[in-house]
Every structure is written in C-alpha cells, then in structure tokens.
N, C-alpha and C. Protein backbone atom coordinates (compact mmCIF):
# COMPACT_ATOMS: atom_id res chain seq x y z
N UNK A 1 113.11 -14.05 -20.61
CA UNK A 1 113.25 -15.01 -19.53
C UNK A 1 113.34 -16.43 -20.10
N UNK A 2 114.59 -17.14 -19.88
CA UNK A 2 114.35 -18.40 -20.11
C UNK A 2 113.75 -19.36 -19.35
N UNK A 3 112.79 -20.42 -19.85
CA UNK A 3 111.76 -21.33 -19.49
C UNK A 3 112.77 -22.80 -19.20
N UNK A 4 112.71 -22.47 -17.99
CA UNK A 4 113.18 -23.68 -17.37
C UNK A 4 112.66 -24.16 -15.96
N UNK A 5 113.12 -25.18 -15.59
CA UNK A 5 112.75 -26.00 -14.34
C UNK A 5 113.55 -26.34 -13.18
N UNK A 6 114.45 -25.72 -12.39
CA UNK A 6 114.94 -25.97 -11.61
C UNK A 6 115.22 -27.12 -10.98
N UNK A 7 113.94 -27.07 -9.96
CA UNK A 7 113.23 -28.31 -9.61
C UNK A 7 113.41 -29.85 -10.39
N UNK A 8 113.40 -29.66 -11.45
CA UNK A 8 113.29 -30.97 -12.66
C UNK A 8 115.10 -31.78 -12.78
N UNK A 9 116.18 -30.17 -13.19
CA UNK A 9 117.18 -30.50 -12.88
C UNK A 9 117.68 -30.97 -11.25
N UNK A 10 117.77 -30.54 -10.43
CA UNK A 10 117.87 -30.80 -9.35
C UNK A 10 117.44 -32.71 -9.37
N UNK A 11 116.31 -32.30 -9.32
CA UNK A 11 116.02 -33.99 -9.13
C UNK A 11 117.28 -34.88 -9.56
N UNK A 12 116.90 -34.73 -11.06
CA UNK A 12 117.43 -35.34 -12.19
C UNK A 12 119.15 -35.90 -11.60
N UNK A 13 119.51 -34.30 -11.42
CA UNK A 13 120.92 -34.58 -10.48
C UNK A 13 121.22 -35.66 -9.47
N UNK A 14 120.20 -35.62 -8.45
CA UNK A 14 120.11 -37.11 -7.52
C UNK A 14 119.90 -38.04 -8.10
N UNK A 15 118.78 -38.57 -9.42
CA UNK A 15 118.41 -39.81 -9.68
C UNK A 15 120.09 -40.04 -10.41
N UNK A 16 120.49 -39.42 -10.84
CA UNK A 16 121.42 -39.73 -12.23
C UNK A 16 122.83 -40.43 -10.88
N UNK A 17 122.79 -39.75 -9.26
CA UNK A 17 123.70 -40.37 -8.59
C UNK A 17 123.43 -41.56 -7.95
N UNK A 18 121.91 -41.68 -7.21
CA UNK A 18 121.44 -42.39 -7.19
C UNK A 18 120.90 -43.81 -7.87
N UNK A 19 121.11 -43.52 -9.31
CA UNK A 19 120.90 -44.72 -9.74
C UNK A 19 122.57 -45.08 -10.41
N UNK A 20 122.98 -44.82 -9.94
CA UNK A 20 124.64 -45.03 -10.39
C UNK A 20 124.77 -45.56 -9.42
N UNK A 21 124.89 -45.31 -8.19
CA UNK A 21 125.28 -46.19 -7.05
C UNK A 21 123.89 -47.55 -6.85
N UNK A 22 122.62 -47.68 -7.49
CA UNK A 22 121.97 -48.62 -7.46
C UNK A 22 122.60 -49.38 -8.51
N UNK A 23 123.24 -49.08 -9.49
CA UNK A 23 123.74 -50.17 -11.10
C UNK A 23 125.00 -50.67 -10.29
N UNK A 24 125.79 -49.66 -9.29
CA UNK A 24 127.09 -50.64 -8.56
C UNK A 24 126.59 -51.54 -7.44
N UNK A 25 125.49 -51.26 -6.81
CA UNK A 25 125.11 -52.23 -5.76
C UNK A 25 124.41 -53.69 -6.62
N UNK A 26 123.76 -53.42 -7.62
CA UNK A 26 122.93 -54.87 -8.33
C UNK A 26 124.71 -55.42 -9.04
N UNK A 27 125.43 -54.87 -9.27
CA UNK A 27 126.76 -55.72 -9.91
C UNK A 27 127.43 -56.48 -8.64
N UNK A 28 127.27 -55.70 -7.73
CA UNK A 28 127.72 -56.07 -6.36
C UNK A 28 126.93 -58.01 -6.04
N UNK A 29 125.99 -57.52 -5.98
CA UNK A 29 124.66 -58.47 -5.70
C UNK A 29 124.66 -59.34 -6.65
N UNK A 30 125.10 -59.16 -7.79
CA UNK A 30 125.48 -60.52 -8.68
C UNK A 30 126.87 -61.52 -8.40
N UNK A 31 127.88 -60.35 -7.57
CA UNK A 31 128.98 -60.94 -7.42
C UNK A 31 128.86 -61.71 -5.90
N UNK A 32 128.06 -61.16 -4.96
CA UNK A 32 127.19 -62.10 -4.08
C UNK A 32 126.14 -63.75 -4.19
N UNK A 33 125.63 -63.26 -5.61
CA UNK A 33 124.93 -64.63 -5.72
C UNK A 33 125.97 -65.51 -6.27
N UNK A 34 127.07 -65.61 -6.67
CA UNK A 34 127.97 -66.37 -7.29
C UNK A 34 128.46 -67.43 -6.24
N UNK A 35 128.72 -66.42 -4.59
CA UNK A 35 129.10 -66.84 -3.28
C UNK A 35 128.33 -67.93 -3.01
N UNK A 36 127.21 -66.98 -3.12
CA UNK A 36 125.63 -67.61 -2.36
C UNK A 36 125.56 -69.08 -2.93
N UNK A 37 125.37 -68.86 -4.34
CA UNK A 37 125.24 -70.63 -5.03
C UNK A 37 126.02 -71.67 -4.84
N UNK A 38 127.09 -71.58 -4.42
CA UNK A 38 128.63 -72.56 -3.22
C UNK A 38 127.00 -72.94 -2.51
N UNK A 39 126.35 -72.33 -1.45
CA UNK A 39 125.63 -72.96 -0.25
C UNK A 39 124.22 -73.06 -0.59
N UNK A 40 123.72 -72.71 -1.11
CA UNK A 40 122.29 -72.37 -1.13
C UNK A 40 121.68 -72.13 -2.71
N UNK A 41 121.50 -73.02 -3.87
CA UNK A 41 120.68 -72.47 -5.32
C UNK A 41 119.94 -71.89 -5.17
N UNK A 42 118.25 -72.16 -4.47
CA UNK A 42 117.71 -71.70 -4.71
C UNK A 42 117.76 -70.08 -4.22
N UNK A 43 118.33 -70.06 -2.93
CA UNK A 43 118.68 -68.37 -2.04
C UNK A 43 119.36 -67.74 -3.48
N UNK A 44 120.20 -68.23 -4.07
CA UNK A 44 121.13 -67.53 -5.32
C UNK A 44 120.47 -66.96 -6.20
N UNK A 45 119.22 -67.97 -6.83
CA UNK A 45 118.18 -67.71 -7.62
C UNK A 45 117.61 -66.80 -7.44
N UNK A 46 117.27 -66.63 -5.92
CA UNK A 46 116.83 -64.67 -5.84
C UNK A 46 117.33 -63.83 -5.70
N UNK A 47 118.41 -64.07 -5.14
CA UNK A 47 119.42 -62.98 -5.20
C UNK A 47 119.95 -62.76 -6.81
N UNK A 48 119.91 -63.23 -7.22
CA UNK A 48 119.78 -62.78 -9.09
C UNK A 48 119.04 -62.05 -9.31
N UNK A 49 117.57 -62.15 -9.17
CA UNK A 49 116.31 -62.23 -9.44
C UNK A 49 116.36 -60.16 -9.14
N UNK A 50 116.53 -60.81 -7.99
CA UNK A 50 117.01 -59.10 -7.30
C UNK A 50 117.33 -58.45 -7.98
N UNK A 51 118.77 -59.12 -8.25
CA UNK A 51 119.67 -57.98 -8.69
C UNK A 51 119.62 -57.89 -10.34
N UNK A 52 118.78 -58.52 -10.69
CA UNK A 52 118.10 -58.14 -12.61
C UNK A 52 116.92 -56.62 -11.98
N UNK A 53 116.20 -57.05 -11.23
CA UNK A 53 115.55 -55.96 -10.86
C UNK A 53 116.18 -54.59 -10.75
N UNK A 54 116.86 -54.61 -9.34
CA UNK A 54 117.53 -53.53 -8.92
C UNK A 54 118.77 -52.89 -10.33
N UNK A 55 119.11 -53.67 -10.82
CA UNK A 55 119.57 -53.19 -12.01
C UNK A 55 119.02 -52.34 -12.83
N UNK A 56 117.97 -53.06 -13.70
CA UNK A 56 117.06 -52.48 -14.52
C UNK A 56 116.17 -51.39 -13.95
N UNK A 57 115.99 -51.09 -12.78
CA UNK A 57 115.35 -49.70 -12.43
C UNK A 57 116.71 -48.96 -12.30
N UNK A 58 117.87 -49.32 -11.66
CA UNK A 58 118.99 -48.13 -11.89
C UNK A 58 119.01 -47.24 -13.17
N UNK A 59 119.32 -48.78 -14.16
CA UNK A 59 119.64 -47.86 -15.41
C UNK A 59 118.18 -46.70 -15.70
N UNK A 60 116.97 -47.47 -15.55
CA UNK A 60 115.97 -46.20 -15.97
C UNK A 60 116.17 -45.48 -15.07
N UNK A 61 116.39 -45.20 -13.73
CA UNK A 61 116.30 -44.23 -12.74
C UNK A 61 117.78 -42.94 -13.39
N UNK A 62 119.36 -43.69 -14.05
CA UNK A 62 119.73 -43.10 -14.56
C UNK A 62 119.56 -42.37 -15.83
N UNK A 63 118.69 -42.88 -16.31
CA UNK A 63 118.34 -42.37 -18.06
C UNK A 63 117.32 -41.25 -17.82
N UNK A 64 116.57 -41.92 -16.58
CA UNK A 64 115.86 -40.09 -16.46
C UNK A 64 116.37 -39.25 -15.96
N UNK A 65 117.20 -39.48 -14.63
CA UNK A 65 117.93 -38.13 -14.27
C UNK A 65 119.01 -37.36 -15.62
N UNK A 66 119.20 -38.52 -16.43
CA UNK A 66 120.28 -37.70 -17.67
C UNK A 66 118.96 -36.94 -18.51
N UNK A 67 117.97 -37.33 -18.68
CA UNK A 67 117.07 -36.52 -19.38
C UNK A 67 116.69 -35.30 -18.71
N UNK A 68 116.25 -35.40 -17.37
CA UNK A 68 115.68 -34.39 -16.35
C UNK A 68 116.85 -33.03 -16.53
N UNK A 69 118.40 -33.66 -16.19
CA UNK A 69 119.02 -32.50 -16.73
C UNK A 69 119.45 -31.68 -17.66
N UNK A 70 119.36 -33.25 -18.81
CA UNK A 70 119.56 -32.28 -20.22
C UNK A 70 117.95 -31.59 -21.10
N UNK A 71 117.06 -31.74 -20.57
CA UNK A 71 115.56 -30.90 -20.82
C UNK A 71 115.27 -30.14 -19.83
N UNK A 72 115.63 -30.32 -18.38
CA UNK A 72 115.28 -28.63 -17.65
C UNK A 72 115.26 -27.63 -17.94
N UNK A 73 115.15 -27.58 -18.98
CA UNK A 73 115.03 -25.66 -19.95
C UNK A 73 114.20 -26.26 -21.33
N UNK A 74 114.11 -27.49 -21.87
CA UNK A 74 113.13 -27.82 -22.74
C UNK A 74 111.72 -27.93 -22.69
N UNK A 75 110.73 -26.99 -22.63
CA UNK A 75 109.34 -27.50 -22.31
C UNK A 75 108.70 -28.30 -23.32
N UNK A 76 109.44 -28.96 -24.31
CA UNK A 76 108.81 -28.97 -25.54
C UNK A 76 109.24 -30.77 -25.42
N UNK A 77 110.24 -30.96 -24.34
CA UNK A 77 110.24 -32.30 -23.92
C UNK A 77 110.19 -32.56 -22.91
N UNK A 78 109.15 -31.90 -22.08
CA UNK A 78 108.43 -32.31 -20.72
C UNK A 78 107.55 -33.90 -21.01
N UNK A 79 107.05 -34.17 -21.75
CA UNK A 79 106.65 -35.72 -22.21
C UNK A 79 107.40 -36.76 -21.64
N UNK A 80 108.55 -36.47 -22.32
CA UNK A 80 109.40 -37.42 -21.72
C UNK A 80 109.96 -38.10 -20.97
N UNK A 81 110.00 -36.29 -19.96
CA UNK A 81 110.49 -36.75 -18.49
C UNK A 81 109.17 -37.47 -18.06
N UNK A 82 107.90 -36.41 -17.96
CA UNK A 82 106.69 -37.23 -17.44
C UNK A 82 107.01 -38.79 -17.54
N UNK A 83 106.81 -39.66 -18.59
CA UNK A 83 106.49 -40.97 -18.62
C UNK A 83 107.68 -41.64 -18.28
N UNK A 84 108.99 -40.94 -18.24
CA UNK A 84 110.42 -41.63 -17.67
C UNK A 84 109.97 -41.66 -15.58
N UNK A 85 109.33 -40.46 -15.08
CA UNK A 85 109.01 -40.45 -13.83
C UNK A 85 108.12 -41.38 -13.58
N UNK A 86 107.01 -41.96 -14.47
CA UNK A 86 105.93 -42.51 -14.16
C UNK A 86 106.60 -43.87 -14.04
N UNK A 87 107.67 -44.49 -15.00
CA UNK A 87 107.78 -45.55 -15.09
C UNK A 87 109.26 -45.64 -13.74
N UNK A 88 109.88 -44.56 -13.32
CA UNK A 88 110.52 -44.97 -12.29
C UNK A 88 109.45 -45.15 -10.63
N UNK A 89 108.77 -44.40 -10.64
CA UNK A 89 108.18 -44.59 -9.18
C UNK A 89 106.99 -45.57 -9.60
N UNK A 90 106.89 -46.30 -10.51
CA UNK A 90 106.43 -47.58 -10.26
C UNK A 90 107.10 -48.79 -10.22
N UNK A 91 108.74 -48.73 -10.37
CA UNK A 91 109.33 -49.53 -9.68
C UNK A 91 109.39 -49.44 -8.74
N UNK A 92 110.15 -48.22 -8.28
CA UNK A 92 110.21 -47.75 -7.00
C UNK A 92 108.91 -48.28 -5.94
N UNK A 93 107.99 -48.19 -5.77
CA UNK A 93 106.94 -49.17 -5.52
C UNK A 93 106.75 -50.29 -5.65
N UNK A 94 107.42 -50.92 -6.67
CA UNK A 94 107.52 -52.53 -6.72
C UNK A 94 108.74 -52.81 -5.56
N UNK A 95 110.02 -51.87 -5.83
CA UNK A 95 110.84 -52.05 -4.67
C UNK A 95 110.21 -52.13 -3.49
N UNK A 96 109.60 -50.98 -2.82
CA UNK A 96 109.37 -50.69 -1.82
C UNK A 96 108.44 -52.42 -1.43
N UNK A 97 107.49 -52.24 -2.44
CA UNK A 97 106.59 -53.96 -1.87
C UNK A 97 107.63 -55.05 -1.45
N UNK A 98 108.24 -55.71 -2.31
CA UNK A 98 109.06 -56.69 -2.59
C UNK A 98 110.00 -56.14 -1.07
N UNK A 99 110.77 -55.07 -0.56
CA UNK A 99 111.13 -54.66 0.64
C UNK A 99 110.06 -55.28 1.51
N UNK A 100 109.00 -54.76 1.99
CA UNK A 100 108.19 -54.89 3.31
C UNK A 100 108.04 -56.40 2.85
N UNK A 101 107.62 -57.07 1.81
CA UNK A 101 107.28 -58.50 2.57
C UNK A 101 108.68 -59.63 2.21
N UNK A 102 109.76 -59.07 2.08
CA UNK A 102 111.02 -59.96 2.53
C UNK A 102 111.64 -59.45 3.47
N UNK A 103 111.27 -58.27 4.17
CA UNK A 103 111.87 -57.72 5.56
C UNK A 103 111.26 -57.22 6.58
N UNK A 104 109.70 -57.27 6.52
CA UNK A 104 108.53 -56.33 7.01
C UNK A 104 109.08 -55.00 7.46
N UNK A 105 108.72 -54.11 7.64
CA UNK A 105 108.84 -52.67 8.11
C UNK A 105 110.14 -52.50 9.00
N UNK A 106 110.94 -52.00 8.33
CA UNK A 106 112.38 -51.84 8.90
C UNK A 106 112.70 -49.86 8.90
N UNK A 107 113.76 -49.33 9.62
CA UNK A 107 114.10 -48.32 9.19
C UNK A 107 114.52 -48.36 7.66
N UNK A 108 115.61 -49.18 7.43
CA UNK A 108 115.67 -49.12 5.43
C UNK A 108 114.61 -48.97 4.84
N UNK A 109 113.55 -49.29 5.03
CA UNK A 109 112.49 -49.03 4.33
C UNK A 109 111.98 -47.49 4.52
N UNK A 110 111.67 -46.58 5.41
CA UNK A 110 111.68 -45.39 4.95
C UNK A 110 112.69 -44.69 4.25
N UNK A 111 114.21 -45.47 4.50
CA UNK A 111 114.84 -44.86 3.39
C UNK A 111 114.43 -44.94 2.09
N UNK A 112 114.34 -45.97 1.75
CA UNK A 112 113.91 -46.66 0.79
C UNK A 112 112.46 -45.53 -0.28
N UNK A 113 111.57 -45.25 0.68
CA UNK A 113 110.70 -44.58 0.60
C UNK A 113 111.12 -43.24 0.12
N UNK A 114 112.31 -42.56 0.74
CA UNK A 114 113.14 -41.54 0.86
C UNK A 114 113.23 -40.77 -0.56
N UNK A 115 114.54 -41.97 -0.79
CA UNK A 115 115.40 -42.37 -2.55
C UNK A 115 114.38 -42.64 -3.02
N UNK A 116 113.90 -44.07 -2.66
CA UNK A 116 113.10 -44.58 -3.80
C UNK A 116 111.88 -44.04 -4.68
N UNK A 117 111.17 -43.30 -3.65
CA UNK A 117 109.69 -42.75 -4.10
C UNK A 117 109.98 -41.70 -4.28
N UNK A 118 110.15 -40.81 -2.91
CA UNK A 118 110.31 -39.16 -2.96
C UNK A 118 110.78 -38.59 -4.16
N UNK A 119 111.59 -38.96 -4.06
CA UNK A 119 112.94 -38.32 -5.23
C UNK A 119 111.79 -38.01 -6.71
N UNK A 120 111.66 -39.31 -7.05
CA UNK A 120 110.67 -39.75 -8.60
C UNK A 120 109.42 -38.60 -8.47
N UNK A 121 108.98 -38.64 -7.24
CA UNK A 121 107.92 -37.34 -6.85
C UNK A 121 107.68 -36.34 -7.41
N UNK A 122 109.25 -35.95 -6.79
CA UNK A 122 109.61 -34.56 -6.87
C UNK A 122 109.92 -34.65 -8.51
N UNK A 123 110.22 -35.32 -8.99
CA UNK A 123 110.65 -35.03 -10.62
C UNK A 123 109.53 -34.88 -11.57
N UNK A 124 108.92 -36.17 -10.86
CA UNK A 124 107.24 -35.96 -11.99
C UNK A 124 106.96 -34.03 -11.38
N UNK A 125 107.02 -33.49 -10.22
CA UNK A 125 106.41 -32.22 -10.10
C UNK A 125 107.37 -31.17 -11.20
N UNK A 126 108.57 -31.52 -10.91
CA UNK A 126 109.48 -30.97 -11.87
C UNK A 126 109.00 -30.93 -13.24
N UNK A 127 108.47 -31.90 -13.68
CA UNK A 127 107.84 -32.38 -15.41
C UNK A 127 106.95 -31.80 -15.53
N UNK A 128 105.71 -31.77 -14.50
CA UNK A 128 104.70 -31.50 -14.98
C UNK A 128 104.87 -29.75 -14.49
N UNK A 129 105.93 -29.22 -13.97
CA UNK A 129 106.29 -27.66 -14.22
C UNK A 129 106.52 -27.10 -15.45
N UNK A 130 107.54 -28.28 -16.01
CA UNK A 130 107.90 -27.93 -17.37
C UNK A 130 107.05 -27.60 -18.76
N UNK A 131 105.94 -28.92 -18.37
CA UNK A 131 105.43 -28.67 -19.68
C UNK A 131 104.03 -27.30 -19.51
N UNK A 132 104.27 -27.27 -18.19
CA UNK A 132 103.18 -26.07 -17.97
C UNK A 132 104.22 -24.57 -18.72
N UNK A 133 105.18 -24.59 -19.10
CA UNK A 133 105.94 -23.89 -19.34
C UNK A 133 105.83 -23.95 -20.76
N UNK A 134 105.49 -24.79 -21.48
CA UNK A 134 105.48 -25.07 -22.89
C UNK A 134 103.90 -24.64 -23.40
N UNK A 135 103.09 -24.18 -22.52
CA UNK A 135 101.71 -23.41 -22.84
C UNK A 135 101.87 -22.04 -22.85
C-alpha cells in the first residue's frame, strides 16, 4: 500500500489556484495604486502596502500548495508542509484582521474566512495525516 495523503494533495491543488489568482489580483492592485496616486498619496501608500502583503502570502500560499502536491505520498516530508501551513493561516489571519477593521464584517469576509483560513486548515490536517504515516 502506498502511504499517501489525499486530503494534503487536494488542498494543495486549491492553494496552488488560489494563490495564483491572489499573485494576479496584488499585480492588479499595484496597477490600481499607480491610478490612485494621480488623486490621493497617502490612499496609494496603502494600497501598496496591501498589495506587498496580498502578494507575499500568494506566493507562500502557492509554494505550499506546489509542495502539498508534490509530497502527498512523502511522509518523510510532512515537516514541511506542516510549517508551510502554519505560516500560511497566519497570514491568512492577518488578512482576515486587517479585512474586519478596514471593512467591518461584510459577506467577503466569510469568504475570506472560506479561502483564506479553511483551505490552510484543511492542509495542516492533510500534514499532520502525513507524517502520522511516516511512524
């Protein structure tokens, strides 16, 4: 029987689309603050600010789903994914904050919750399947 994780790939599969369409929305959002700074610096200044953020969790949100799928049968690099999950759903939580107090409680925000948290969830459960697989 080969020792693999279903669950782990699967995830991995959404973060790796999911954070592909988050790296085109923060390029997006840079090509917005360019607009923005014509009327408003300082509004521009966060909308940068943003979109350095929302960037830099894409790419990790993509680097783990590429790991999640290429180790879903590795138990011997369940580590990896672990601390790649840990460090996405604590952005994902910085998102979600930085959301509620520049928009307070909106429907986007359970999306947000959705993608943002769920997903990372389900992968850390995926990880920590895996390396139970490596005992």
């Amino acid at each position: 029987m080969e020792k693999s994780c279903k669950l782990l790939k699967v995830t991995g599969i959404l973060m790796i689309i999911f954070g592909g369409i988050g790296i085109i929305l923060a390029l997006l959002a840079f090509l917005g603050a360019g607009v923005i700074a014509q009327a408003d610096q300082d509004l521009a200044g966060l909308v940068i600010v943003g979109s350095v953020l929302l960037l830099v969790s894409a790419a990790i949100q993509l680097i783990a789903g590429v790991l999640g799928v290429k180790n879903h049968n590795k138990p011997h690099k369940a580590n990896v994914c672990l601390i790649f999950a840990v460090i996405v759903m604590v952005l994902a939580l910085v998102g979600i904050i930085i959301d509620v107090i520049s928009m307070g409680v909106t429907s986007g925000i359970f999306f947000s919750v959705i993608i943002g948290f769920a997903i990372p969830v389900l992968y850390l459960i995926g990880s920590l399947k895996l390396k139970k697989l490596a005992n």
